[in-house]
C-alpha atoms as a PDB file:
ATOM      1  CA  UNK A   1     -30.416-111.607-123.572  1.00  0.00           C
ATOM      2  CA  UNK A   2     -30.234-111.491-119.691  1.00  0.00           C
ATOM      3  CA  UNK A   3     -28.684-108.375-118.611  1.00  0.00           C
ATOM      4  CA  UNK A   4     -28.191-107.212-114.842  1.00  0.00           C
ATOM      5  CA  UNK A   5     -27.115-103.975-113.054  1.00  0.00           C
ATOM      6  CA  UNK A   6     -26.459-103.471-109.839  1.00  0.00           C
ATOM      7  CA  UNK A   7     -26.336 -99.780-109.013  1.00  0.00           C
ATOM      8  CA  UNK A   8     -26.762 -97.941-105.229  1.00  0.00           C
ATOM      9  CA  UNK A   9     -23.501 -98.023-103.549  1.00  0.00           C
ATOM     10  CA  UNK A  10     -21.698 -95.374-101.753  1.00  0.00           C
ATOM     11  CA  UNK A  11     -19.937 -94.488 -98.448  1.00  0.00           C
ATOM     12  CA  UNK A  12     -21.473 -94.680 -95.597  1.00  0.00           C
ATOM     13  CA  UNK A  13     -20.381 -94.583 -91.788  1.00  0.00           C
ATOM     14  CA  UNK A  14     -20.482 -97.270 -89.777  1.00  0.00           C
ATOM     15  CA  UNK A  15     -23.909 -97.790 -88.819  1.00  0.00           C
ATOM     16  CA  UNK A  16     -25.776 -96.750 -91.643  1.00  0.00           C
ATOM     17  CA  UNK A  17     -27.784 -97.527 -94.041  1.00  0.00           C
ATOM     18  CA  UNK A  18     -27.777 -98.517 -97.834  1.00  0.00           C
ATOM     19  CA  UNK A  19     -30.134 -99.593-100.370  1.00  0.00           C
ATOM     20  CA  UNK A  20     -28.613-101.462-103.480  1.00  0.00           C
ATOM     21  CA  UNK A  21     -30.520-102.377-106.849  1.00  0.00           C
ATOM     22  CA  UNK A  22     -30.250-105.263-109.534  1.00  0.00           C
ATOM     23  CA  UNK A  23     -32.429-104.346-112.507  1.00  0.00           C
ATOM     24  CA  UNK A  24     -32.706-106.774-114.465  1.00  0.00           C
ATOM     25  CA  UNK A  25     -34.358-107.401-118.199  1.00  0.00           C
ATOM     26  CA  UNK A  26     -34.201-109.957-120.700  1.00  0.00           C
ATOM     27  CA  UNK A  27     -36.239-113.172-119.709  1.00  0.00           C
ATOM     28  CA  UNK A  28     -39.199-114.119-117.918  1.00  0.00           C
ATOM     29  CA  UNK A  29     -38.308-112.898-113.987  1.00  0.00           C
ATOM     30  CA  UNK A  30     -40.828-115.492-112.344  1.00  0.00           C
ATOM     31  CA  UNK A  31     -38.134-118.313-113.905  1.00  0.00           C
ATOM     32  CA  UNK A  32     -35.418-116.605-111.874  1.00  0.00           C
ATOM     33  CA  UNK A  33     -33.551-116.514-108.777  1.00  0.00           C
ATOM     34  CA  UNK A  34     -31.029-113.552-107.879  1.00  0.00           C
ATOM     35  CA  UNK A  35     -28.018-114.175-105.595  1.00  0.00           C
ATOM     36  CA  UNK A  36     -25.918-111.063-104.196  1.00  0.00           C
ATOM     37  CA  UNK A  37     -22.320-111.640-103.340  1.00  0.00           C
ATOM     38  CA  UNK A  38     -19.295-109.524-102.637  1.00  0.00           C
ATOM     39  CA  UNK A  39     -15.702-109.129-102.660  1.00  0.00           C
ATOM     40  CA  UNK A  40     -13.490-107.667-100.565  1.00  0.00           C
ATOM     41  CA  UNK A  41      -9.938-106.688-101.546  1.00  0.00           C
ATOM     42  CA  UNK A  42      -7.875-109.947-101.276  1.00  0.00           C
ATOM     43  CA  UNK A  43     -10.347-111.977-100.708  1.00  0.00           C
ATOM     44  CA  UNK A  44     -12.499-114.631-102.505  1.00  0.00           C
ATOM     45  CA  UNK A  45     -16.166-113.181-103.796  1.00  0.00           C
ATOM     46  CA  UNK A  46     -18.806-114.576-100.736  1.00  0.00           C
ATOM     47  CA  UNK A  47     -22.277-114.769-100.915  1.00  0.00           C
ATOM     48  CA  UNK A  48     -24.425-113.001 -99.096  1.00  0.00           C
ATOM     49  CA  UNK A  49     -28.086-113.102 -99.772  1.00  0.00           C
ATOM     50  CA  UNK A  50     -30.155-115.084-102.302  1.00  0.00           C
ATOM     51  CA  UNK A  51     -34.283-114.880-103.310  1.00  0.00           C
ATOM     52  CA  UNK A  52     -36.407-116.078-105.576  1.00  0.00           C
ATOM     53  CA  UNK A  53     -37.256-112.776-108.103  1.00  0.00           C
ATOM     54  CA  UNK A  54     -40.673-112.167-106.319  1.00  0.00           C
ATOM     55  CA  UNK A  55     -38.576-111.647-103.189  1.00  0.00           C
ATOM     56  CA  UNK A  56     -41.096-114.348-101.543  1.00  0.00           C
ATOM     57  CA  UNK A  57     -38.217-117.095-100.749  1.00  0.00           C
ATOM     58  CA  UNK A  58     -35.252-115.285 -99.314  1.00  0.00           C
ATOM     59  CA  UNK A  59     -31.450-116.969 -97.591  1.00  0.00           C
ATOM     60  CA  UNK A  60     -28.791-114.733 -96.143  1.00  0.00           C
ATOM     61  CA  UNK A  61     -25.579-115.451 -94.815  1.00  0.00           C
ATOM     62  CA  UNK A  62     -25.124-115.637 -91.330  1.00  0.00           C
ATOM     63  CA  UNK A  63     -22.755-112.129 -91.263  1.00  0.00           C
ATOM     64  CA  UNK A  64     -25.658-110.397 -93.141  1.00  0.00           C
ATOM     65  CA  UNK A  65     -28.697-112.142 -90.870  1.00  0.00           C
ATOM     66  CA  UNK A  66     -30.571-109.320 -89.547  1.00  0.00           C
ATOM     67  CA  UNK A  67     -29.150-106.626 -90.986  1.00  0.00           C
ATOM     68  CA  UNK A  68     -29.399-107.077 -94.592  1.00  0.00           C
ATOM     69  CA  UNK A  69     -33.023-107.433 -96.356  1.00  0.00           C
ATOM     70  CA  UNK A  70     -34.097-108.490 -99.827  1.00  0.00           C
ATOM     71  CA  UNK A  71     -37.301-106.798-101.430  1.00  0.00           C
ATOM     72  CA  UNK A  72     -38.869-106.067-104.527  1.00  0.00           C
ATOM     73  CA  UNK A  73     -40.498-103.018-106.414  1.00  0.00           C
ATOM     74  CA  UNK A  74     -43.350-104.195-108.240  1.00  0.00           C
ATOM     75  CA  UNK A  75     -43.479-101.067-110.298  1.00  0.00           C
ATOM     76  CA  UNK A  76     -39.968-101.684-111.586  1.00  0.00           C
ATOM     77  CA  UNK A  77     -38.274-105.281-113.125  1.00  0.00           C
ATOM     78  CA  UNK A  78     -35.527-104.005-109.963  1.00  0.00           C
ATOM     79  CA  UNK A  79     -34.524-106.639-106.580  1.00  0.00           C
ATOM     80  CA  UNK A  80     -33.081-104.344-103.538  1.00  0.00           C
ATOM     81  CA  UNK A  81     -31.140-105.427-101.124  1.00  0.00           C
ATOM     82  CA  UNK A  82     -31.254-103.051 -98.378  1.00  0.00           C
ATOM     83  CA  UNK A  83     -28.400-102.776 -95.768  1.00  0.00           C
ATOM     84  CA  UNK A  84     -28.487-102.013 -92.348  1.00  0.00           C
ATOM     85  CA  UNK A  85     -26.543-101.264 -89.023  1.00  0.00           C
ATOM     86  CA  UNK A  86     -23.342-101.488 -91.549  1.00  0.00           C
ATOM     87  CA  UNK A  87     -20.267-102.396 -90.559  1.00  0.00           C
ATOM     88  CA  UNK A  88     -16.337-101.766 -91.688  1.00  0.00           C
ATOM     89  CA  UNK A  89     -16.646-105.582 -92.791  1.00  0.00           C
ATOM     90  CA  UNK A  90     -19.292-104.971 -94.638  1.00  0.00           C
ATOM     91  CA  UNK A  91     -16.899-102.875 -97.053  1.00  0.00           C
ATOM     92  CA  UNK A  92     -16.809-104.553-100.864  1.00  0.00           C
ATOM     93  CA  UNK A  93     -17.611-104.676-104.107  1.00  0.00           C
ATOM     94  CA  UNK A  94     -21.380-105.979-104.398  1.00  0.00           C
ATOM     95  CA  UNK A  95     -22.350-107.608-107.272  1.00  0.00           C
ATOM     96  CA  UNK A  96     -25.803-109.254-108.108  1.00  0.00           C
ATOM     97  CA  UNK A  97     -26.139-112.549-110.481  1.00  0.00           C
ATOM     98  CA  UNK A  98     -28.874-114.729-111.753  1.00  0.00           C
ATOM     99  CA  UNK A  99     -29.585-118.274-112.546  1.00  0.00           C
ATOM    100  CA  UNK A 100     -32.619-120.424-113.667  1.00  0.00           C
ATOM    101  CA  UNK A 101     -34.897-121.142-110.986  1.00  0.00           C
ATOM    102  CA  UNK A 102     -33.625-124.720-109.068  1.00  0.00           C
ATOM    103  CA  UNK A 103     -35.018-126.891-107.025  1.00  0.00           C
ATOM    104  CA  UNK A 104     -34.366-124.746-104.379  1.00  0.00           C
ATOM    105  CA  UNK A 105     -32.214-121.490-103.731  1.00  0.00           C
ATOM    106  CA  UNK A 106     -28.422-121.837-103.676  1.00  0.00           C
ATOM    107  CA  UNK A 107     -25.594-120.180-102.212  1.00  0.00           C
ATOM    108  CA  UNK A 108     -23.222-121.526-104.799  1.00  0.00           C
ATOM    109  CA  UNK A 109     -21.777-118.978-107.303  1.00  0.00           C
ATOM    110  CA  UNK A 110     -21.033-121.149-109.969  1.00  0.00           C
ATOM    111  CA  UNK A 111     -24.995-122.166-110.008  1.00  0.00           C
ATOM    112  CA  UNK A 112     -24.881-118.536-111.078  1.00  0.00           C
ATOM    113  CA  UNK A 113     -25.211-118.164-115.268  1.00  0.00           C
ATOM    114  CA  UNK A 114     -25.631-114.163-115.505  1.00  0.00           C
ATOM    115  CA  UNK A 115     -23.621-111.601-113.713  1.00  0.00           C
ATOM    116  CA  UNK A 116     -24.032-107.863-113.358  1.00  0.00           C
ATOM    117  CA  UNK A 117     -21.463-105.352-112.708  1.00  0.00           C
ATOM    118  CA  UNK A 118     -20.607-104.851-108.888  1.00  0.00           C
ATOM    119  CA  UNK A 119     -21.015-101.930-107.042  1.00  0.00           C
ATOM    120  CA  UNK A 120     -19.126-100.512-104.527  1.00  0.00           C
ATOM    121  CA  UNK A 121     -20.176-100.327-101.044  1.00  0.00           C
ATOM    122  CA  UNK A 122     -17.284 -98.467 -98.822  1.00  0.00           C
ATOM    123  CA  UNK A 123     -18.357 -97.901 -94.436  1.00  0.00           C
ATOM    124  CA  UNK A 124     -15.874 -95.987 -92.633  1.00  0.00           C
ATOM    125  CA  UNK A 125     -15.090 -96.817 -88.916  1.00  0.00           C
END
């Protein structure tokens, strides 16, 4: 069964710097994207990144364009997404999903079949 965690968040200041992780096990990862999205209090869940699992084919969302970059540890079945020069806005629950591989990759999170629990990313002004 496909089973995702995403783990890493924390407080930062505004600024800074944080590295989040989706592990991921249960089916073939070269068959895979991952999409990261996040949700904000009172507002709807947004995507912000998206890669194919090698970390080879990689979209971000204009507000994360520069400052937020998707990698992979080839020792470990983990996807990062680190964060940079964060910002107050930045502040939300961060969750990572999964889907079958398409025809190409897609910000749409209903295209997303597995979900992992979010983790919360919190950068104080």
């Amino acid at each position: 069964e496909v089973q995702l965690q995403a783990s890493g968040g924390g407080l930062v200041q505004a600024g800074g710097s944080l590295r989040l992780s989706c592990a991921a096990s249960g089916f073939t990862s070269d068959n895979y994207d991952i999409g990261w999205f996040r949700q904000a209090p009172g507002k709807e869940r947004e995507f912000v990144a998206a890669a194919t699992w090698s970390a080879g084919i990689t979209t971000y969302a204009d507000a994360v364009k520069g400052r937020f970059r998707i990698s992979r540890d080839n020792d470990k079945n983990t996807i990062y997404l680190h964060m940079n020069s964060l910002k107050p806005k930045d502040t939300a629950l961060y969750y990572c999903a999964a889907r079958r591989s398409g025809v190409a990759l897609t910000s749409r999170e209903s295209r997303y079949d597995y979900w992992g629990q979010g983790t919360q990313v919190t950068v104080s002004s």
